[in-house]
C-alpha atoms as a PDB file:
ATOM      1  CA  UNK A   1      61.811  -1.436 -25.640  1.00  0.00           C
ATOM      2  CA  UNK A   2      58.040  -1.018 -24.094  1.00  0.00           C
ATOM      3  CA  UNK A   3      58.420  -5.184 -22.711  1.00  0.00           C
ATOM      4  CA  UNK A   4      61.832  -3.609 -21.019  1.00  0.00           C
ATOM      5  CA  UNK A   5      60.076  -0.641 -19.964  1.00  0.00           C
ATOM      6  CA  UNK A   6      56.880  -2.828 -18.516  1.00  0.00           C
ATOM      7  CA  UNK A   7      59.486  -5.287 -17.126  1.00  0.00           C
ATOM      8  CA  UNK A   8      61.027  -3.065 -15.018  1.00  0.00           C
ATOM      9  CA  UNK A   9      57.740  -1.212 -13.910  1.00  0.00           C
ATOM     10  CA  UNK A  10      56.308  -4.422 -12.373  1.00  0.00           C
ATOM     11  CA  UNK A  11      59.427  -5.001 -10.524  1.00  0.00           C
ATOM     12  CA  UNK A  12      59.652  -2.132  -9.294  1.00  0.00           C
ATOM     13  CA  UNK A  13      55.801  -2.420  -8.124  1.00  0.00           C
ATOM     14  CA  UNK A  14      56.715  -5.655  -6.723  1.00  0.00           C
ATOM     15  CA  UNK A  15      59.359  -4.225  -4.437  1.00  0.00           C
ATOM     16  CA  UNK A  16      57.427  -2.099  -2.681  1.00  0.00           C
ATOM     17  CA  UNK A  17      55.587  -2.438   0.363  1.00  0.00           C
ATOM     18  CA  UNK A  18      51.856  -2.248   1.108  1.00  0.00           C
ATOM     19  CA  UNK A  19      50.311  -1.935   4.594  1.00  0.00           C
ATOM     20  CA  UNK A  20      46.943  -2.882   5.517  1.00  0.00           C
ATOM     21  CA  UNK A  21      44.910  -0.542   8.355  1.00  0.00           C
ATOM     22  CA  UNK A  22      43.211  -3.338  10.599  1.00  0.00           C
ATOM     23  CA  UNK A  23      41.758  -0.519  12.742  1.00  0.00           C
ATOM     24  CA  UNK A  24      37.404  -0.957  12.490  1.00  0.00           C
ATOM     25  CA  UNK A  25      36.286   2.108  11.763  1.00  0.00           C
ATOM     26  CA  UNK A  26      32.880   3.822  12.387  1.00  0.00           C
ATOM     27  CA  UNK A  27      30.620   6.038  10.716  1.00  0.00           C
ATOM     28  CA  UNK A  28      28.693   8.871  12.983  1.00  0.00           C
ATOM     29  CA  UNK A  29      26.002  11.248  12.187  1.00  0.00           C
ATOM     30  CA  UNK A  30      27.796  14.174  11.022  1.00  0.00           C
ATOM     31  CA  UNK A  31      30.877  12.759   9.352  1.00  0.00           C
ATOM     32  CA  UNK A  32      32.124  13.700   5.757  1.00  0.00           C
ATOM     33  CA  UNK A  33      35.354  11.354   5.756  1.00  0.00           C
ATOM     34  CA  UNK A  34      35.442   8.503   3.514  1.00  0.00           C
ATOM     35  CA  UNK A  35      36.534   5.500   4.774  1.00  0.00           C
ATOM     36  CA  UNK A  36      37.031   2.150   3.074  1.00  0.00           C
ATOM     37  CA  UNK A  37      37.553  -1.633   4.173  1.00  0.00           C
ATOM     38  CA  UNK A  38      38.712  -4.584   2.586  1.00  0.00           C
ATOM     39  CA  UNK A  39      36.084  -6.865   3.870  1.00  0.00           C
ATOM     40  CA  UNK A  40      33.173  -7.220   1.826  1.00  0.00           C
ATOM     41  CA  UNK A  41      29.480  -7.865   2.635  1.00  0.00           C
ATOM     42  CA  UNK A  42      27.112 -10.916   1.113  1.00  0.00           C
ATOM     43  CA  UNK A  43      23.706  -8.577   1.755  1.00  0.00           C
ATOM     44  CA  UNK A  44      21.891 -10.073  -1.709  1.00  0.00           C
ATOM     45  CA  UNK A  45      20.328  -6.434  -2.398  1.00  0.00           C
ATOM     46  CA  UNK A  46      23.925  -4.423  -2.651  1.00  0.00           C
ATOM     47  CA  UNK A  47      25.714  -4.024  -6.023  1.00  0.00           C
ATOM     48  CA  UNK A  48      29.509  -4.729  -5.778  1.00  0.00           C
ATOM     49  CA  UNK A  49      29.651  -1.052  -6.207  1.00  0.00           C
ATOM     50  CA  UNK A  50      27.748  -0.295  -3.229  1.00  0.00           C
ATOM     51  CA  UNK A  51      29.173  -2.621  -0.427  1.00  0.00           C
ATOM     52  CA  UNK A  52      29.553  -1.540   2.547  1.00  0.00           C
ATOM     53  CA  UNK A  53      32.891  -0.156   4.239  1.00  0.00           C
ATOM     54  CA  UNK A  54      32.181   0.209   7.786  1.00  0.00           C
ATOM     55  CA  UNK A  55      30.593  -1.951  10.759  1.00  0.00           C
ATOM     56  CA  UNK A  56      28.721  -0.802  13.765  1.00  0.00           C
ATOM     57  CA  UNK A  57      28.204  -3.410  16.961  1.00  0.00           C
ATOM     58  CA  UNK A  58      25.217  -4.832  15.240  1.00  0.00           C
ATOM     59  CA  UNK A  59      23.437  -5.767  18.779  1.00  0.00           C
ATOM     60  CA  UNK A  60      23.295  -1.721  19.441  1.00  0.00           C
ATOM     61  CA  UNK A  61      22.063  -1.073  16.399  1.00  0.00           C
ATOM     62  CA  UNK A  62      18.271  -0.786  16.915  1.00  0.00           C
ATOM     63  CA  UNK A  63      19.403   1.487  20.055  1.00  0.00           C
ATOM     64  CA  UNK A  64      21.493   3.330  17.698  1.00  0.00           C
ATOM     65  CA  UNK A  65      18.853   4.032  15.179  1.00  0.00           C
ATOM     66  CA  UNK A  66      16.066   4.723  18.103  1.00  0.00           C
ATOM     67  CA  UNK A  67      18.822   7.338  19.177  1.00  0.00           C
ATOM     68  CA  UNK A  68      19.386   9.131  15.953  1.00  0.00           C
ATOM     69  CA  UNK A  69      15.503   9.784  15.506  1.00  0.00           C
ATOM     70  CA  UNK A  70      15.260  11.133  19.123  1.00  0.00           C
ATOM     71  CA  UNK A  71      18.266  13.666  18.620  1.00  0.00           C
ATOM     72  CA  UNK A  72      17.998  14.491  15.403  1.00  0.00           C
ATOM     73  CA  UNK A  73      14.528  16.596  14.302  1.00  0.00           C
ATOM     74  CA  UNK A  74      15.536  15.709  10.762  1.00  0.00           C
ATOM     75  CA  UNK A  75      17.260  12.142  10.455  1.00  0.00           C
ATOM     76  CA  UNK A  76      17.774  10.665   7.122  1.00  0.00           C
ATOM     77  CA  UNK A  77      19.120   7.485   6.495  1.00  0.00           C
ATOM     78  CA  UNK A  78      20.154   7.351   2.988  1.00  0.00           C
ATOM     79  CA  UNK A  79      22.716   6.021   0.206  1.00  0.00           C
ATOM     80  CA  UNK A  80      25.727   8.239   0.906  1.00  0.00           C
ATOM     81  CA  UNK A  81      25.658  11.592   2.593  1.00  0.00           C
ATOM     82  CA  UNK A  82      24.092  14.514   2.131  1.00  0.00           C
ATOM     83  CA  UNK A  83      27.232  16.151   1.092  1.00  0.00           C
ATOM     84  CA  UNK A  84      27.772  13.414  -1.823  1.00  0.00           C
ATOM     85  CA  UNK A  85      24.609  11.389  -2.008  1.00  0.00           C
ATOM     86  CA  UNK A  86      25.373   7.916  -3.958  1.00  0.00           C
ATOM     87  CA  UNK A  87      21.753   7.598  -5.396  1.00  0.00           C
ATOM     88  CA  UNK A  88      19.748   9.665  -7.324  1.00  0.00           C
ATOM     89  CA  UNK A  89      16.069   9.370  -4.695  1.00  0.00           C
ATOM     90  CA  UNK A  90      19.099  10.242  -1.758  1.00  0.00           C
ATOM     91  CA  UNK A  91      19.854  13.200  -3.730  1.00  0.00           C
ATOM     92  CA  UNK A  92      16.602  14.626  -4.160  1.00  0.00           C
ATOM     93  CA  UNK A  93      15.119  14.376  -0.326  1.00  0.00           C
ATOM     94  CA  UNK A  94      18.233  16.030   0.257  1.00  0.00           C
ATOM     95  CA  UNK A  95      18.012  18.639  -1.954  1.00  0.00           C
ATOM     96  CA  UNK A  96      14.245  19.192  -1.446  1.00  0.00           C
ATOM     97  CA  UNK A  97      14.821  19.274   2.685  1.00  0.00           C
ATOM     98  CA  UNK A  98      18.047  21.511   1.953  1.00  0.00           C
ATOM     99  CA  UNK A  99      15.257  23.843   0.876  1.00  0.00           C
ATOM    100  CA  UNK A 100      13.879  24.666   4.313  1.00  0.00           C
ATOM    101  CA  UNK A 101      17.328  25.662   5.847  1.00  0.00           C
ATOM    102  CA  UNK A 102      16.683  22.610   8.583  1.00  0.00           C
ATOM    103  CA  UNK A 103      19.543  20.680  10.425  1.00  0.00           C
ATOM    104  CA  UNK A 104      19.913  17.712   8.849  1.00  0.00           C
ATOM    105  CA  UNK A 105      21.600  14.595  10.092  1.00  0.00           C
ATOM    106  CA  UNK A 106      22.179  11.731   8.132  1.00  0.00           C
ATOM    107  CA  UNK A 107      23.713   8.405   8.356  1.00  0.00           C
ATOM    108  CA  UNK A 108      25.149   6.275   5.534  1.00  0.00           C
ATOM    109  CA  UNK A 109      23.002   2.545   4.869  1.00  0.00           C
ATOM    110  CA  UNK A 110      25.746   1.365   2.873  1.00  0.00           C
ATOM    111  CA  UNK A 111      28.788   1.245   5.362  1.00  0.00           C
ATOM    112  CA  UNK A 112      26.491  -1.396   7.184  1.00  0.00           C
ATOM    113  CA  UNK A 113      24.286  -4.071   5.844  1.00  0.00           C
ATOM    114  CA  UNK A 114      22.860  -4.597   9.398  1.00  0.00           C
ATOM    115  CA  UNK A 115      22.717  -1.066  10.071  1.00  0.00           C
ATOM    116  CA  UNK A 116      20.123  -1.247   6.449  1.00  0.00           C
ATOM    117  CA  UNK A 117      18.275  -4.093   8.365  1.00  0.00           C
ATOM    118  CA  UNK A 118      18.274  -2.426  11.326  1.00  0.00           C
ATOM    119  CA  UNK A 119      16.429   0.920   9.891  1.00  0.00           C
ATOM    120  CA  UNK A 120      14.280  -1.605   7.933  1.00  0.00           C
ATOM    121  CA  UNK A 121      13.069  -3.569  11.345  1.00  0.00           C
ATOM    122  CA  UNK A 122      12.483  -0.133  13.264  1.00  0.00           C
ATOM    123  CA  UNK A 123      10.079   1.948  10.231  1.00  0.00           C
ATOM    124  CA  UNK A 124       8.712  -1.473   8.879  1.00  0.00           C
ATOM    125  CA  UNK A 125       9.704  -0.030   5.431  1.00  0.00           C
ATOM    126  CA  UNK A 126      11.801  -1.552   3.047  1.00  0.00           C
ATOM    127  CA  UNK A 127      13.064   1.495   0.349  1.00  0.00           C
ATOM    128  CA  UNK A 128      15.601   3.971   0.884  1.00  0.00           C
ATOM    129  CA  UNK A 129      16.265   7.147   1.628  1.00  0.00           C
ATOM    130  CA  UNK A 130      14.196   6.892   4.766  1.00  0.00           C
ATOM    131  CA  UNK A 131      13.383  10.051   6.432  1.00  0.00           C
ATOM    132  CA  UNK A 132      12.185  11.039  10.214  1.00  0.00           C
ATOM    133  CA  UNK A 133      11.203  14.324  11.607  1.00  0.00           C
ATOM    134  CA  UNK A 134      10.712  14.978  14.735  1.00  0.00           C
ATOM    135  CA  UNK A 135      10.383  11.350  15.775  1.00  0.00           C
ATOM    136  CA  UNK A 136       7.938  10.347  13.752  1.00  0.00           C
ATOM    137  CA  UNK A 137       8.844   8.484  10.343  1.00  0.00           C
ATOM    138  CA  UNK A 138       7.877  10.264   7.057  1.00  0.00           C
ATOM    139  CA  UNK A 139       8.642   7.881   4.091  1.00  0.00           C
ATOM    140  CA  UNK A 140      10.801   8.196   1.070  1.00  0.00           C
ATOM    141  CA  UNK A 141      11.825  10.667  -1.189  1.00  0.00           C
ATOM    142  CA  UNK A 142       8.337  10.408  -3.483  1.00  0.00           C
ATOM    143  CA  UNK A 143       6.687  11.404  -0.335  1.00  0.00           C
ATOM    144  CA  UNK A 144       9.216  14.442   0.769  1.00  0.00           C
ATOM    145  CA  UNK A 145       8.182  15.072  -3.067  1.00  0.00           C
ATOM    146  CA  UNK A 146       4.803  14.861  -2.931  1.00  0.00           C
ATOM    147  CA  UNK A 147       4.534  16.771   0.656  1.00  0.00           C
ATOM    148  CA  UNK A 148       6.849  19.848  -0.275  1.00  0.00           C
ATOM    149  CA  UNK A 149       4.608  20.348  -3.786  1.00  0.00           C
ATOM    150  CA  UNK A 150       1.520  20.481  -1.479  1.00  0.00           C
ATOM    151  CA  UNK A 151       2.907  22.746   0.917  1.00  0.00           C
ATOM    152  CA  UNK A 152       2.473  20.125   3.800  1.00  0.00           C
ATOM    153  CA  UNK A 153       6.399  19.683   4.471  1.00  0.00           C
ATOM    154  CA  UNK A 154       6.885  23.485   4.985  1.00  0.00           C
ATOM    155  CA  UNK A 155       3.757  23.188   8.148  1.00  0.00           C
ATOM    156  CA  UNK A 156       5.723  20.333   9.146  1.00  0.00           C
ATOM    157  CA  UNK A 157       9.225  21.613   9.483  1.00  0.00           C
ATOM    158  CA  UNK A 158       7.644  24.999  10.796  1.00  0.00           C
ATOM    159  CA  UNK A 159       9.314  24.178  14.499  1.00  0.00           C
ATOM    160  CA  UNK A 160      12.464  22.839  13.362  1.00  0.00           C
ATOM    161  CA  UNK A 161      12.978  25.898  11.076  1.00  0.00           C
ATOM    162  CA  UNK A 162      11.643  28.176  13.921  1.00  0.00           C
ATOM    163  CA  UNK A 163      14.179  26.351  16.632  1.00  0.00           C
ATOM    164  CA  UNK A 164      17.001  26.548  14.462  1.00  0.00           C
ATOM    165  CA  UNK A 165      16.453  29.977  13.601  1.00  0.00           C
ATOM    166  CA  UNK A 166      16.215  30.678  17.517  1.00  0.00           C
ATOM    167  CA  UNK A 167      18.994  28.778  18.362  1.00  0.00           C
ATOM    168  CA  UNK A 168      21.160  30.323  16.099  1.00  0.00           C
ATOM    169  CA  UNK A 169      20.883  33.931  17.563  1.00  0.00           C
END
């Protein structure tokens, strides 16, 4: 009975159809969509778990990431989103910027291997989350740490705070 039962499951299965999105798709700044992709990436640092499902034109990319730190006065670049960080230092400069009430932007490192390089190349720093404010590159989530217990990340998110604040009224 269950070999009849499984039998006629897997033909079943087998008769239906499956369709394949060839679209590329691209991440952005502010985006909360996931979005996956059948091609796989052969970036040596990236568990199978953690490959990357998006591509961005990899010869814009250092314009892209010079971009996103002039725009943004609190750019992360991190595993995941801020929404549903995928590693555990992501997660806490998240939640210890989340703290001052700043705009955050934030782009995912694993939808793009080169995009990883790319942020690498520009801060000369090879660990992520990576984190800019106001243009000028910070460090890692040990140092959003380290700056927030001494009080030294509240002095330097004092304008962003203060022009978010304003802008909002």
């Amino acid at each position: 009975m269950a070999r009849s039962l499984s039998a006629a499951l897997f033909q079943r299965l087998a008769g239906l159809q499956s369709t394949r999105v060839s679209t590329p798709v691209y991440g952005s700044v502010h985006q909360n969509v996931m979005k996956f992709s059948t091609t796989l990436s052969n970036d040596p640092d990236t568990h199978d778990d953690f490959r990357p499902t998006t591509k961005v034109e990899s010869s814009s990319l250092p314009d892209l990431v010079e971009q996103d730190i002039k725009e943004n006065p609190v750019m992360i670049y991190m595993k995941g989103m801020p929404d549903l960080p995928r590693c555990g230092f992501s997660s806490l400069a998240v939640r210890v910027l989340k703290e001052y009430n700043v705009p955050l932007s934030a782009r995912n490192i694993l939808e793009d291997p080169e995009l990883k390089n790319a942020v690498k190349a520009h801060s000369n720093w090879p660990t992520f989350p990576q984190i800019f404010i106001n243009g000028e590159f910070i460090g890692g989530s040990d140092i959003i740490l380290t700056m927030h217990q001494s009080g030294e990340l509240k002095e330097k998110l004092k304008d962003t705070v203060s022009n978010k604040d304003k802008s909002a009224s």
